[in-house]
PDB file of N, CA and C in Angstrom:
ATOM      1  N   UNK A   1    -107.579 -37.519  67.985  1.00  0.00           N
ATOM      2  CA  UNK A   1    -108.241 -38.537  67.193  1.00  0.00           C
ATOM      3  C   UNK A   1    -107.180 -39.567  66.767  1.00  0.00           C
ATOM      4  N   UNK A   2    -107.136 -40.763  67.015  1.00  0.00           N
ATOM      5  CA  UNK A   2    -106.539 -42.064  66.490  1.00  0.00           C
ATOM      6  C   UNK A   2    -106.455 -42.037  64.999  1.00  0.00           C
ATOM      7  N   UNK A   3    -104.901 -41.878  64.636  1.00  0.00           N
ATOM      8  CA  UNK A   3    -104.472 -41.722  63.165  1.00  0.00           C
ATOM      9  C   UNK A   3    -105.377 -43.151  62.497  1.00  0.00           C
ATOM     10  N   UNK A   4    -105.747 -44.002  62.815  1.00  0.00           N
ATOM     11  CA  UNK A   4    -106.834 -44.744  62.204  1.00  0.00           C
ATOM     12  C   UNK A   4    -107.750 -44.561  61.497  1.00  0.00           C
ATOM     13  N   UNK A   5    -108.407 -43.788  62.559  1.00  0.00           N
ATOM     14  CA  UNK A   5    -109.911 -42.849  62.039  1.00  0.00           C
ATOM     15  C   UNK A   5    -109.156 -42.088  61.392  1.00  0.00           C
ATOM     16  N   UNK A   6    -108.432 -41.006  61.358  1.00  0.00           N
ATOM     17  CA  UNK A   6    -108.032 -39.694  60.055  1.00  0.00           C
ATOM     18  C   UNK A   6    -107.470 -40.563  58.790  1.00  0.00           C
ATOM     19  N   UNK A   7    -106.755 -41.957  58.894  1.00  0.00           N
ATOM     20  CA  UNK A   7    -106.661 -42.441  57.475  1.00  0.00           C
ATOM     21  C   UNK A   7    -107.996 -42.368  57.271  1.00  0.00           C
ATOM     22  N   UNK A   8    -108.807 -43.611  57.349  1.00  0.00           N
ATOM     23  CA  UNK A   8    -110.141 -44.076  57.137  1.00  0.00           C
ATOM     24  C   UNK A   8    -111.153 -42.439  56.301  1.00  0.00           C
ATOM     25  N   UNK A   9    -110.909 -41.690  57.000  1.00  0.00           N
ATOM     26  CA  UNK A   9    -111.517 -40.702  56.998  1.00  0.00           C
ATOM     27  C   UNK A   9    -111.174 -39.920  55.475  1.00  0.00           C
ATOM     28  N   UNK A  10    -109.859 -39.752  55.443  1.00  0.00           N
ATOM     29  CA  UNK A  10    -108.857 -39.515  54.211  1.00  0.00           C
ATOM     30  C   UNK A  10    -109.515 -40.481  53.088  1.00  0.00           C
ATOM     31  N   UNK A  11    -109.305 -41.557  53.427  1.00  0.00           N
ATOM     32  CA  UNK A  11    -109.998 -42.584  52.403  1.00  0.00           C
ATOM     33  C   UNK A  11    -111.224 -42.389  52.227  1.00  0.00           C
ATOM     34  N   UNK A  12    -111.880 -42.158  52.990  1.00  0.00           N
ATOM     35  CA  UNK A  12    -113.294 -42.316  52.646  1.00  0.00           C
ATOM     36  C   UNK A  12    -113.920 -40.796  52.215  1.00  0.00           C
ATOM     37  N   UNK A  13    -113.175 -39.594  52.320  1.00  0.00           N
ATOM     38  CA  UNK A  13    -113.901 -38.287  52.028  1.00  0.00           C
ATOM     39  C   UNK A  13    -113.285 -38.153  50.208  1.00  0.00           C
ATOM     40  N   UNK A  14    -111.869 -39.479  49.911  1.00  0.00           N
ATOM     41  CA  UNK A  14    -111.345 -39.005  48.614  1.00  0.00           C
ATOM     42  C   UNK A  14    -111.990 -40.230  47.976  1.00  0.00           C
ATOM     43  N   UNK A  15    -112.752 -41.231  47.963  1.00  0.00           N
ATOM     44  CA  UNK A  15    -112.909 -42.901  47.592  1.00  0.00           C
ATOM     45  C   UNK A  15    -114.778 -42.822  47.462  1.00  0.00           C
ATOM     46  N   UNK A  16    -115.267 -42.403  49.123  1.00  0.00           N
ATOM     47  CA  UNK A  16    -117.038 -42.471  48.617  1.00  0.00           C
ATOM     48  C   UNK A  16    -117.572 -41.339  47.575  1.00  0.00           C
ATOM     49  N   UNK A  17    -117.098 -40.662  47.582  1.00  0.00           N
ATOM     50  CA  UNK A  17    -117.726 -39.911  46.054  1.00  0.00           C
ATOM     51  C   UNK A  17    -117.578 -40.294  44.796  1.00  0.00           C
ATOM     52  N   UNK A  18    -116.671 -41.099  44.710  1.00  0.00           N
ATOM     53  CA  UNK A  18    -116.204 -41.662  43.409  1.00  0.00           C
ATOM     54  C   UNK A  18    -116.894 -43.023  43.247  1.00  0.00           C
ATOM     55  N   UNK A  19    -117.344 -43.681  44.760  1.00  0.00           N
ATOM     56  CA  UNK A  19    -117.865 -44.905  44.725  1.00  0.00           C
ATOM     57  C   UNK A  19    -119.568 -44.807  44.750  1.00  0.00           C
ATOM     58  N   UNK A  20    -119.837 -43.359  44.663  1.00  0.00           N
ATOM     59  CA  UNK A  20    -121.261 -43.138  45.180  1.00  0.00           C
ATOM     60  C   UNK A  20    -122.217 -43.564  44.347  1.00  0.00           C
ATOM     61  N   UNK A  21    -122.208 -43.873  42.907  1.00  0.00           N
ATOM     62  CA  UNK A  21    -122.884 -44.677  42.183  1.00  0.00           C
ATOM     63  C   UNK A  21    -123.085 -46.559  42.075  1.00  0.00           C
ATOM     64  N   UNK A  22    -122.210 -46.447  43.123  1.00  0.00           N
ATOM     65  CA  UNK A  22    -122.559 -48.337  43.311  1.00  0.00           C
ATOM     66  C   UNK A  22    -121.674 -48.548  42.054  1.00  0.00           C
ATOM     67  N   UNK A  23    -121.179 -48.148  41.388  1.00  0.00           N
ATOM     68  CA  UNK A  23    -120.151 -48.667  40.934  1.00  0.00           C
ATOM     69  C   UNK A  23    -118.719 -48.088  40.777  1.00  0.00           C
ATOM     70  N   UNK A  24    -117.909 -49.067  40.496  1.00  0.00           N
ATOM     71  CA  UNK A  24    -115.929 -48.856  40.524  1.00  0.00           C
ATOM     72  C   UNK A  24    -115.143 -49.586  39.382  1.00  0.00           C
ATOM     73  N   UNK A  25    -114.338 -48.904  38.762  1.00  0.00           N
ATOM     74  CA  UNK A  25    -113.947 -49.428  37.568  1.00  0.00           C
ATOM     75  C   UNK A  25    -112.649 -50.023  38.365  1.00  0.00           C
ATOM     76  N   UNK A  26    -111.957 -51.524  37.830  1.00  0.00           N
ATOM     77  CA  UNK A  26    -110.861 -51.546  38.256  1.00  0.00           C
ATOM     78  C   UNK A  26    -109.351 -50.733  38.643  1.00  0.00           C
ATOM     79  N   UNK A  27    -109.334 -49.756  37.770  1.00  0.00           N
ATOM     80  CA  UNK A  27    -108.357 -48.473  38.119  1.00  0.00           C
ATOM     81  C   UNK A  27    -109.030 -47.639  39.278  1.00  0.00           C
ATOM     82  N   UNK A  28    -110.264 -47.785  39.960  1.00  0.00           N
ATOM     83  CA  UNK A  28    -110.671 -46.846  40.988  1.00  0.00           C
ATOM     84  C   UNK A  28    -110.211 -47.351  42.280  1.00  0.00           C
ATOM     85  N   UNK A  29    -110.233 -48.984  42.008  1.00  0.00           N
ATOM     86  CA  UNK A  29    -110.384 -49.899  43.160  1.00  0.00           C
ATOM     87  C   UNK A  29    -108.975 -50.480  43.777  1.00  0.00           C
ATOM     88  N   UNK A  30    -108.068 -50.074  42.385  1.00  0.00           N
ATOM     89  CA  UNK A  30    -106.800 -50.471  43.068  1.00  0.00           C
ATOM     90  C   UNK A  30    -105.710 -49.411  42.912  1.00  0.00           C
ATOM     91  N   UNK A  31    -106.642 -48.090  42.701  1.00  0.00           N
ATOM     92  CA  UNK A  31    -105.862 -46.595  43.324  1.00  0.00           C
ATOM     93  C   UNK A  31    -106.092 -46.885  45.123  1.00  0.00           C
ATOM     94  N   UNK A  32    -108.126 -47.133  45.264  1.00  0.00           N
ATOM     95  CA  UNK A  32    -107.726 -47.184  46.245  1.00  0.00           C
ATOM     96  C   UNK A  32    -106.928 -48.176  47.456  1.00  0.00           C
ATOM     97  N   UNK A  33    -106.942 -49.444  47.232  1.00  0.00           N
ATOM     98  CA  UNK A  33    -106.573 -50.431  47.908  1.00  0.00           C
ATOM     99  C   UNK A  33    -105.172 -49.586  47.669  1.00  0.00           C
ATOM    100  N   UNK A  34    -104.210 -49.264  46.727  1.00  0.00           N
ATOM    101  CA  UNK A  34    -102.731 -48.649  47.108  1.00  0.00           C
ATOM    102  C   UNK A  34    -102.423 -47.202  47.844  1.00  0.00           C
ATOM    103  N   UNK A  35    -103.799 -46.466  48.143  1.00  0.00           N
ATOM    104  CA  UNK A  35    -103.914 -45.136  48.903  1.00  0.00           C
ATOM    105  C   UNK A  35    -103.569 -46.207  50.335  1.00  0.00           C
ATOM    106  N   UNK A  36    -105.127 -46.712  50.054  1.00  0.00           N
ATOM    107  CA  UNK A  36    -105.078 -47.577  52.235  1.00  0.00           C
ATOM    108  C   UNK A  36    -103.920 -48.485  52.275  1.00  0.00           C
ATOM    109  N   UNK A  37    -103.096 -48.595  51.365  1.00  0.00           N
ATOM    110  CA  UNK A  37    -101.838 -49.563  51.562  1.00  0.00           C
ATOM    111  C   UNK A  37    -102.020 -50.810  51.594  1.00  0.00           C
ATOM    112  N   UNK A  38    -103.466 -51.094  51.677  1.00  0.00           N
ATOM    113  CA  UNK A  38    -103.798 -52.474  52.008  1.00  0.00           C
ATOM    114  C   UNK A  38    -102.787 -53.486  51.684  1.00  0.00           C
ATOM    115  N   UNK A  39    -101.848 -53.970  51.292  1.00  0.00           N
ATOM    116  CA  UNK A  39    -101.119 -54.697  50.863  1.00  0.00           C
ATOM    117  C   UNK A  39    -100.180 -54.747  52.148  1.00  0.00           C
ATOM    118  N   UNK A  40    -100.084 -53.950  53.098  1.00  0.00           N
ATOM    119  CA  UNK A  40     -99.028 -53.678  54.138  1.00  0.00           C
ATOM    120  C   UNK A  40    -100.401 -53.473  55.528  1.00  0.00           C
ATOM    121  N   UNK A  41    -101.165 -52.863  55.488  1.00  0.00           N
ATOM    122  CA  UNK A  41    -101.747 -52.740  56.577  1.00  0.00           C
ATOM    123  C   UNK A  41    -103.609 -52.832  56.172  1.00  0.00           C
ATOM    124  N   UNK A  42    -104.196 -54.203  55.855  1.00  0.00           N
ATOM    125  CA  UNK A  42    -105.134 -54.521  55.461  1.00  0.00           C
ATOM    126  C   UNK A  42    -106.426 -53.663  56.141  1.00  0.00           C
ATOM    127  N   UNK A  43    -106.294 -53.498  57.332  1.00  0.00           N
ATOM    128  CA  UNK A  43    -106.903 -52.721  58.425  1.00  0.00           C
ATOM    129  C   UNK A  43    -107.703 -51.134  58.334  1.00  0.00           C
ATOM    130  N   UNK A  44    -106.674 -50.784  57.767  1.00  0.00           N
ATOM    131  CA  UNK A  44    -107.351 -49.385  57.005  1.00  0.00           C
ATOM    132  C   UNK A  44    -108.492 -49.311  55.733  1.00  0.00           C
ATOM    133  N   UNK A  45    -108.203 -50.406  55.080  1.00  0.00           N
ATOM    134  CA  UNK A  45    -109.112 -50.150  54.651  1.00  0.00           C
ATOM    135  C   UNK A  45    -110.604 -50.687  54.841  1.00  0.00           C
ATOM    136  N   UNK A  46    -110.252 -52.202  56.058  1.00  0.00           N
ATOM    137  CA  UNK A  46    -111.790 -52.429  56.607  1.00  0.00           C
ATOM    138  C   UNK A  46    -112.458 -51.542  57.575  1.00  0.00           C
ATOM    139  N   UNK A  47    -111.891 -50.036  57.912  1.00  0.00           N
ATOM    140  CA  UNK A  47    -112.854 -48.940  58.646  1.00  0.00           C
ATOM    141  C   UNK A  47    -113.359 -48.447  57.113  1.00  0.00           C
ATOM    142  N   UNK A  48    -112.613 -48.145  56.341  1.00  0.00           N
ATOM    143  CA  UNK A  48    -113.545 -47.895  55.169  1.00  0.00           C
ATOM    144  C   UNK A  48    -114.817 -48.561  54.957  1.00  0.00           C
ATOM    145  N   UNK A  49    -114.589 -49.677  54.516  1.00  0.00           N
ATOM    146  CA  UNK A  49    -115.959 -50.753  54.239  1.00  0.00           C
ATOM    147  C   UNK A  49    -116.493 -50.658  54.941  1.00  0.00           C
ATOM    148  N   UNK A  50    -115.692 -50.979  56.658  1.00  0.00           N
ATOM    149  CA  UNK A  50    -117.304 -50.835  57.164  1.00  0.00           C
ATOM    150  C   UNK A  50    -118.412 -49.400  57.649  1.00  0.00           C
ATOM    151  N   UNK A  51    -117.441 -48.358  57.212  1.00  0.00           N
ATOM    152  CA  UNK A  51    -118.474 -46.847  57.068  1.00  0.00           C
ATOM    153  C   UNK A  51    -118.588 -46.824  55.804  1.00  0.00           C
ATOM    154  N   UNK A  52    -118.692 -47.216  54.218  1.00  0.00           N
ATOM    155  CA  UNK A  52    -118.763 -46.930  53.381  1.00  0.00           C
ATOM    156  C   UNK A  52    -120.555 -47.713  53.558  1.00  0.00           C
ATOM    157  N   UNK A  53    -120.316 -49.125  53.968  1.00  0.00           N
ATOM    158  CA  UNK A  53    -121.126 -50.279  54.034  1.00  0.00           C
ATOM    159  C   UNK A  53    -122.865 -49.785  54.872  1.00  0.00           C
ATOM    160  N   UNK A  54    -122.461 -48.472  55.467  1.00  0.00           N
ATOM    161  CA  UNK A  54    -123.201 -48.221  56.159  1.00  0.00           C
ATOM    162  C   UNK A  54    -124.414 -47.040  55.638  1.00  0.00           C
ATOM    163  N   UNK A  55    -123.758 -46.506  54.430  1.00  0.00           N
ATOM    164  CA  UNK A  55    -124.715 -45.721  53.372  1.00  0.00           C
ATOM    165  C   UNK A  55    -125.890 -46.207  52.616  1.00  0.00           C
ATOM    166  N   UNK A  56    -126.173 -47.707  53.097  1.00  0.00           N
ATOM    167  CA  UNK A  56    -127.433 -48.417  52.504  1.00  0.00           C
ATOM    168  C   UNK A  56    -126.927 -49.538  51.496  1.00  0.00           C
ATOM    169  N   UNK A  57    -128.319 -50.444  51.572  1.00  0.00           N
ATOM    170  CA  UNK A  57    -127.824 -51.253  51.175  1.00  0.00           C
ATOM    171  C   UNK A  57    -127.226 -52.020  49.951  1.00  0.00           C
ATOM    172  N   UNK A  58    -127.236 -50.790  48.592  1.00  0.00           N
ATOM    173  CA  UNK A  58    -126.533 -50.424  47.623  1.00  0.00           C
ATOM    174  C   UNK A  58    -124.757 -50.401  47.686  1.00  0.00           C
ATOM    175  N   UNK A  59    -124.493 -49.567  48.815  1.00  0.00           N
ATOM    176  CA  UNK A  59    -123.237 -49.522  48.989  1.00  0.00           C
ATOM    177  C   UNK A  59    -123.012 -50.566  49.841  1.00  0.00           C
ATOM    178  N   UNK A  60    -123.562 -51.537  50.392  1.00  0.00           N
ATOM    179  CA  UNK A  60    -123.003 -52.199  51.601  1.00  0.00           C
ATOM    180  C   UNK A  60    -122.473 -53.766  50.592  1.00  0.00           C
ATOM    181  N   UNK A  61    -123.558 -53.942  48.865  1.00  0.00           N
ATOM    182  CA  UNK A  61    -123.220 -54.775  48.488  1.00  0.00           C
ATOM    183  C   UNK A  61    -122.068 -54.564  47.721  1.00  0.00           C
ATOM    184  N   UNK A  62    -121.381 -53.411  47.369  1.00  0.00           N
ATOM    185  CA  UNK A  62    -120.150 -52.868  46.613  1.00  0.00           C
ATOM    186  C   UNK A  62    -119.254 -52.946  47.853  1.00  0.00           C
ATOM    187  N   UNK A  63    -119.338 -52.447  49.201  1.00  0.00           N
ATOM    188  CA  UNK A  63    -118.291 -52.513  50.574  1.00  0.00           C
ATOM    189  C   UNK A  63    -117.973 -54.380  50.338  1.00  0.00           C
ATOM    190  N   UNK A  64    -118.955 -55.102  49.858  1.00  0.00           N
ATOM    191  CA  UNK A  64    -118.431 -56.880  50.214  1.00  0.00           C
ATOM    192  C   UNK A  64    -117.797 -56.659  49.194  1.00  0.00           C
ATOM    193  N   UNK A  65    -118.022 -56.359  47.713  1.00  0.00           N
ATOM    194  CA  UNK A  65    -117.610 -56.719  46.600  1.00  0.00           C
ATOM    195  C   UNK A  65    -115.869 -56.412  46.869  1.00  0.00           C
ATOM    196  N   UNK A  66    -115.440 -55.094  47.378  1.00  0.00           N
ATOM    197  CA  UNK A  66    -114.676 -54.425  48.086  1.00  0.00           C
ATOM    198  C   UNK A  66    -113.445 -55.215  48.914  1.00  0.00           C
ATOM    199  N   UNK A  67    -114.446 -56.218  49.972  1.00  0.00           N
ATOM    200  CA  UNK A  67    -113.394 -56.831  50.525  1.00  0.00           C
ATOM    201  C   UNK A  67    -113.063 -58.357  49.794  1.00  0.00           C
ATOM    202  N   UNK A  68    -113.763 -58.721  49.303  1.00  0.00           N
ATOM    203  CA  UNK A  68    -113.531 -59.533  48.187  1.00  0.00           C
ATOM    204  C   UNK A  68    -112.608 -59.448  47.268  1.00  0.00           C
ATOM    205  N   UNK A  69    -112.346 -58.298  46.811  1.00  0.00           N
ATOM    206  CA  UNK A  69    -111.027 -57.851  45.875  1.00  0.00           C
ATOM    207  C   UNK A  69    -110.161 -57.765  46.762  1.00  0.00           C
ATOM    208  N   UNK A  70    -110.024 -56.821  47.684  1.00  0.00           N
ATOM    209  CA  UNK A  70    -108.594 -56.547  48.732  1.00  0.00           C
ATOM    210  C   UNK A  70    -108.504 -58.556  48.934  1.00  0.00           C
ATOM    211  N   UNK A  71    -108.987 -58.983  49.233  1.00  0.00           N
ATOM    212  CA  UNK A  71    -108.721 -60.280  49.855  1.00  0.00           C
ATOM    213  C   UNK A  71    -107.992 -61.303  48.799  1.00  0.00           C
ATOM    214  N   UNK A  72    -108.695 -61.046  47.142  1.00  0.00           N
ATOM    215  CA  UNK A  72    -108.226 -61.978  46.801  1.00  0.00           C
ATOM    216  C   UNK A  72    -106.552 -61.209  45.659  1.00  0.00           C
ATOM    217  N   UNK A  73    -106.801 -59.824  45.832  1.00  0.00           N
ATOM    218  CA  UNK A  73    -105.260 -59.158  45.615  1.00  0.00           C
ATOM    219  C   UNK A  73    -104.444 -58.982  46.291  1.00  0.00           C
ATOM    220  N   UNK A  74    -104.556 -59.638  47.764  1.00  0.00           N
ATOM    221  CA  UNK A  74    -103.837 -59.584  48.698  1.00  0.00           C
ATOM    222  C   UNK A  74    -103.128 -60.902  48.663  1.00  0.00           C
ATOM    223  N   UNK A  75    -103.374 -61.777  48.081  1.00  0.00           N
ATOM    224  CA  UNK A  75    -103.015 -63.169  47.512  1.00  0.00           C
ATOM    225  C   UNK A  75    -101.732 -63.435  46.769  1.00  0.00           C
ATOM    226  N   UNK A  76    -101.985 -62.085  46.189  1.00  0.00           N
ATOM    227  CA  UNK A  76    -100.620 -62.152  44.942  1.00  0.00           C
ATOM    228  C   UNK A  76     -99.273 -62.494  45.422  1.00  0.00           C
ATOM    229  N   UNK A  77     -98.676 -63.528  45.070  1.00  0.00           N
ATOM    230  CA  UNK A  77     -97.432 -63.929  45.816  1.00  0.00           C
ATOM    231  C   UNK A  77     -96.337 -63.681  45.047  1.00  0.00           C
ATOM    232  N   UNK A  78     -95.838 -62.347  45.404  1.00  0.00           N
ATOM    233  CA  UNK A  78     -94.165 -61.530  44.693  1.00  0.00           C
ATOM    234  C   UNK A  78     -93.240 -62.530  44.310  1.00  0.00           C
ATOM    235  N   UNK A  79     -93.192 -63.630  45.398  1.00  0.00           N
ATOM    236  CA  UNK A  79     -92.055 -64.610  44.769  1.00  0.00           C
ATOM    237  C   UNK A  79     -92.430 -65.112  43.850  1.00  0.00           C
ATOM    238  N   UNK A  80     -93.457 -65.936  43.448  1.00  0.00           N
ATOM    239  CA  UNK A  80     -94.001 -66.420  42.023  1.00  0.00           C
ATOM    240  C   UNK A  80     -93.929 -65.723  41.293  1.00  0.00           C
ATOM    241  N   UNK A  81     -93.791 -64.694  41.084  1.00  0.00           N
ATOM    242  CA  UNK A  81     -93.270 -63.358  39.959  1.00  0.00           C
ATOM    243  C   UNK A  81     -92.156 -62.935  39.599  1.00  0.00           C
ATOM    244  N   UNK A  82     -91.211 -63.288  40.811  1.00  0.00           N
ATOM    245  CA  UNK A  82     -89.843 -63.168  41.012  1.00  0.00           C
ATOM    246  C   UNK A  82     -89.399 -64.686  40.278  1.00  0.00           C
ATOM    247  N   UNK A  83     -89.910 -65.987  40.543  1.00  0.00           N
ATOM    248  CA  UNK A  83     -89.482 -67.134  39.624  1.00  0.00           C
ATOM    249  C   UNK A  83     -89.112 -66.874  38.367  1.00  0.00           C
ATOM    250  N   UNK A  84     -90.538 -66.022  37.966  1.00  0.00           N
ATOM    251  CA  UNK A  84     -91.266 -66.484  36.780  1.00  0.00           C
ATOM    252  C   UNK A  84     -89.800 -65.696  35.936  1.00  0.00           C
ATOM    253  N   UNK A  85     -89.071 -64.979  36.372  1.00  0.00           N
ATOM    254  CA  UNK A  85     -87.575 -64.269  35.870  1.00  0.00           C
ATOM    255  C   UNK A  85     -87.888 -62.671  35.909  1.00  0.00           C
ATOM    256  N   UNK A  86     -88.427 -62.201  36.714  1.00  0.00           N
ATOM    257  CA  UNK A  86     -88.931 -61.042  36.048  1.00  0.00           C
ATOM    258  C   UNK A  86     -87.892 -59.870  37.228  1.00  0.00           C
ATOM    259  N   UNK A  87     -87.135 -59.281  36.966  1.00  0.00           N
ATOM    260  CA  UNK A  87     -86.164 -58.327  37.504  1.00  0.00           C
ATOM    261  C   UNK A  87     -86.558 -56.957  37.911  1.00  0.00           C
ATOM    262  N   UNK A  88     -86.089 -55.926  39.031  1.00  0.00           N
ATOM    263  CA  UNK A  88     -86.313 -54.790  39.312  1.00  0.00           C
ATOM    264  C   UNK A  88     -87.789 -54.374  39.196  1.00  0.00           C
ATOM    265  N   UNK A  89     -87.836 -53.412  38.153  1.00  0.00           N
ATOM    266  CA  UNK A  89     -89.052 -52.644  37.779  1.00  0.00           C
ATOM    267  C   UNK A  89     -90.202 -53.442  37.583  1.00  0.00           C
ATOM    268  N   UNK A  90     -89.731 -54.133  36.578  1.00  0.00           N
ATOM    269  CA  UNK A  90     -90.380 -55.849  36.038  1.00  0.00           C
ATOM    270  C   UNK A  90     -91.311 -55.852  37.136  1.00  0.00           C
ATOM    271  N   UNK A  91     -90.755 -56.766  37.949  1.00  0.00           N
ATOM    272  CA  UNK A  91     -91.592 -57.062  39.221  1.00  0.00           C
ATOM    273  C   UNK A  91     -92.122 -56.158  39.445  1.00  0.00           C
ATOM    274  N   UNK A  92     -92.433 -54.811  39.798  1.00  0.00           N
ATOM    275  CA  UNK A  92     -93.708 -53.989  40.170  1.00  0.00           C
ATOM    276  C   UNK A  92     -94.614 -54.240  39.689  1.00  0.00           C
ATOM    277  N   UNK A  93     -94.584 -53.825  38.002  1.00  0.00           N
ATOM    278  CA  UNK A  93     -95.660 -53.796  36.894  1.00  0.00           C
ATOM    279  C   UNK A  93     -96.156 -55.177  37.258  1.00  0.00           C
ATOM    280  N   UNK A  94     -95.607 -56.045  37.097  1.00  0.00           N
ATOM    281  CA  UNK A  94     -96.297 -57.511  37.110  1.00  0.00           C
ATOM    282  C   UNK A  94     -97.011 -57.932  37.983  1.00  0.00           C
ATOM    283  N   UNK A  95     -96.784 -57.258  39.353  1.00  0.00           N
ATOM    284  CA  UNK A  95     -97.617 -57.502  40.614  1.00  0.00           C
ATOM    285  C   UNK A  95     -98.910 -56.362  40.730  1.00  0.00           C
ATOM    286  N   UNK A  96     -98.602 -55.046  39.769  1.00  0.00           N
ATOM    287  CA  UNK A  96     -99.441 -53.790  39.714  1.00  0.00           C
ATOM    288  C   UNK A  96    -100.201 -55.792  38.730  1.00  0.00           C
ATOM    289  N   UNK A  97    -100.433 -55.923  37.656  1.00  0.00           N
ATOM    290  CA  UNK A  97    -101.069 -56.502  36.774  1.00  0.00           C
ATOM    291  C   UNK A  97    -101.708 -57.554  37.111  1.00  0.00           C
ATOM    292  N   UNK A  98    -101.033 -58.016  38.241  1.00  0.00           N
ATOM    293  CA  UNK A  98    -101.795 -59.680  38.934  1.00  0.00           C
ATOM    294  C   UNK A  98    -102.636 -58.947  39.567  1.00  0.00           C
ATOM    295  N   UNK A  99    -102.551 -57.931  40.418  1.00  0.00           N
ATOM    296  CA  UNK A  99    -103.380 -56.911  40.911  1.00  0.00           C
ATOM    297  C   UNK A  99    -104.575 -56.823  40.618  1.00  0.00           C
ATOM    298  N   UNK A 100    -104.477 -56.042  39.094  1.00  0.00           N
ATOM    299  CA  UNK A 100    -105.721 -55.820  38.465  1.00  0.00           C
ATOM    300  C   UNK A 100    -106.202 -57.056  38.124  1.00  0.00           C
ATOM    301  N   UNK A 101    -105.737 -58.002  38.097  1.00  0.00           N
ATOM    302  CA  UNK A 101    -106.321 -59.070  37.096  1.00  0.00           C
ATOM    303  C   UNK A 101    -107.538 -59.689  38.398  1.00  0.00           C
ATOM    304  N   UNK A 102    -106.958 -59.912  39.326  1.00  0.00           N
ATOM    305  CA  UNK A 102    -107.180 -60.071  40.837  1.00  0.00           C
ATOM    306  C   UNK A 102    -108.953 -59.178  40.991  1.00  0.00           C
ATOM    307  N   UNK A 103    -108.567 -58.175  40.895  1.00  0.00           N
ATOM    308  CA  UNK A 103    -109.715 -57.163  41.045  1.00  0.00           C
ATOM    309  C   UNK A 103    -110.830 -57.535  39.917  1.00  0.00           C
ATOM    310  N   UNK A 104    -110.361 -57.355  39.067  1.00  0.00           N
ATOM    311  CA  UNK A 104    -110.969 -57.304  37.516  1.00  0.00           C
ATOM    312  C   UNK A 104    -111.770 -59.019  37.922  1.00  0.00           C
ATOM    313  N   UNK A 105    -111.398 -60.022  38.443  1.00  0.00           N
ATOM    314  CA  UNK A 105    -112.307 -61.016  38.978  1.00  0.00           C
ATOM    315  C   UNK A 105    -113.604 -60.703  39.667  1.00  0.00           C
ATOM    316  N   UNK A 106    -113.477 -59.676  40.393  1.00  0.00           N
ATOM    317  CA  UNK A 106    -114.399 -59.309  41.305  1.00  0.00           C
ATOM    318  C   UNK A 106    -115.434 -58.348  40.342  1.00  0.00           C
ATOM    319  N   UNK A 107    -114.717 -57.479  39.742  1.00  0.00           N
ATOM    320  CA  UNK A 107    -115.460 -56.329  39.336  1.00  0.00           C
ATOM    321  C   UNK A 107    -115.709 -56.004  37.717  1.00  0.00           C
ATOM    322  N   UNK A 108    -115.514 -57.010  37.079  1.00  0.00           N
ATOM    323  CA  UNK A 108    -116.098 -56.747  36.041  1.00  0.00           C
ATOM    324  C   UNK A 108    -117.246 -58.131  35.734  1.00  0.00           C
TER     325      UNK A 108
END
């Protein structure tokens, strides 16, 4: 089996139970976008969406909501964070926070 499908699969047997109420709190949504790495390999997590998308059409409008967040937290530009003076550790938290803020557009 194509390590593709066994991420996807990984993602989706630890992510659709938690998503199975049609809804995701921002800490659900950007555990998972940092499980699928999305930030490094966007790809993994669109086999998610599009088998999550496929549980009806409840979940298929949370799978858009979904790529809507990955898309617009995928935006976050490290160097503008790195300007802004922010050093080492600094910079994680601050990009973990544009992150959420990113998401938190979509989902609250």
């Amino acid at each position: 089996m194509p390590n593709a499908y066994v991420d996807a699969l990984s993602l989706f047997t630890t992510f659709a139970p938690i998503f199975k109420h049609t809804q995701a709190s921002v800490e659900q949504v950007l555990a998972l976008f940092n499980q699928a790495d999305v930030w490094r390999r966007p790809e993994r997590l669109n086999l998610f969406i599009e088998t999550f998308a496929l549980l009806g059409e409840e979940h298929a409008v949370l799978a858009r909501k979904l790529q809507s967040a990955a898309t617009k937290a995928i935006t976050i530009d490290v160097q503008a964070i790195i300007k802004q003076g922010f050093k080492g550790a600094e910079i994680k938290q601050q990009l973990a926070r544009a992150r959420e803020q990113a998401i938190a557009g979509i989902f609250e």
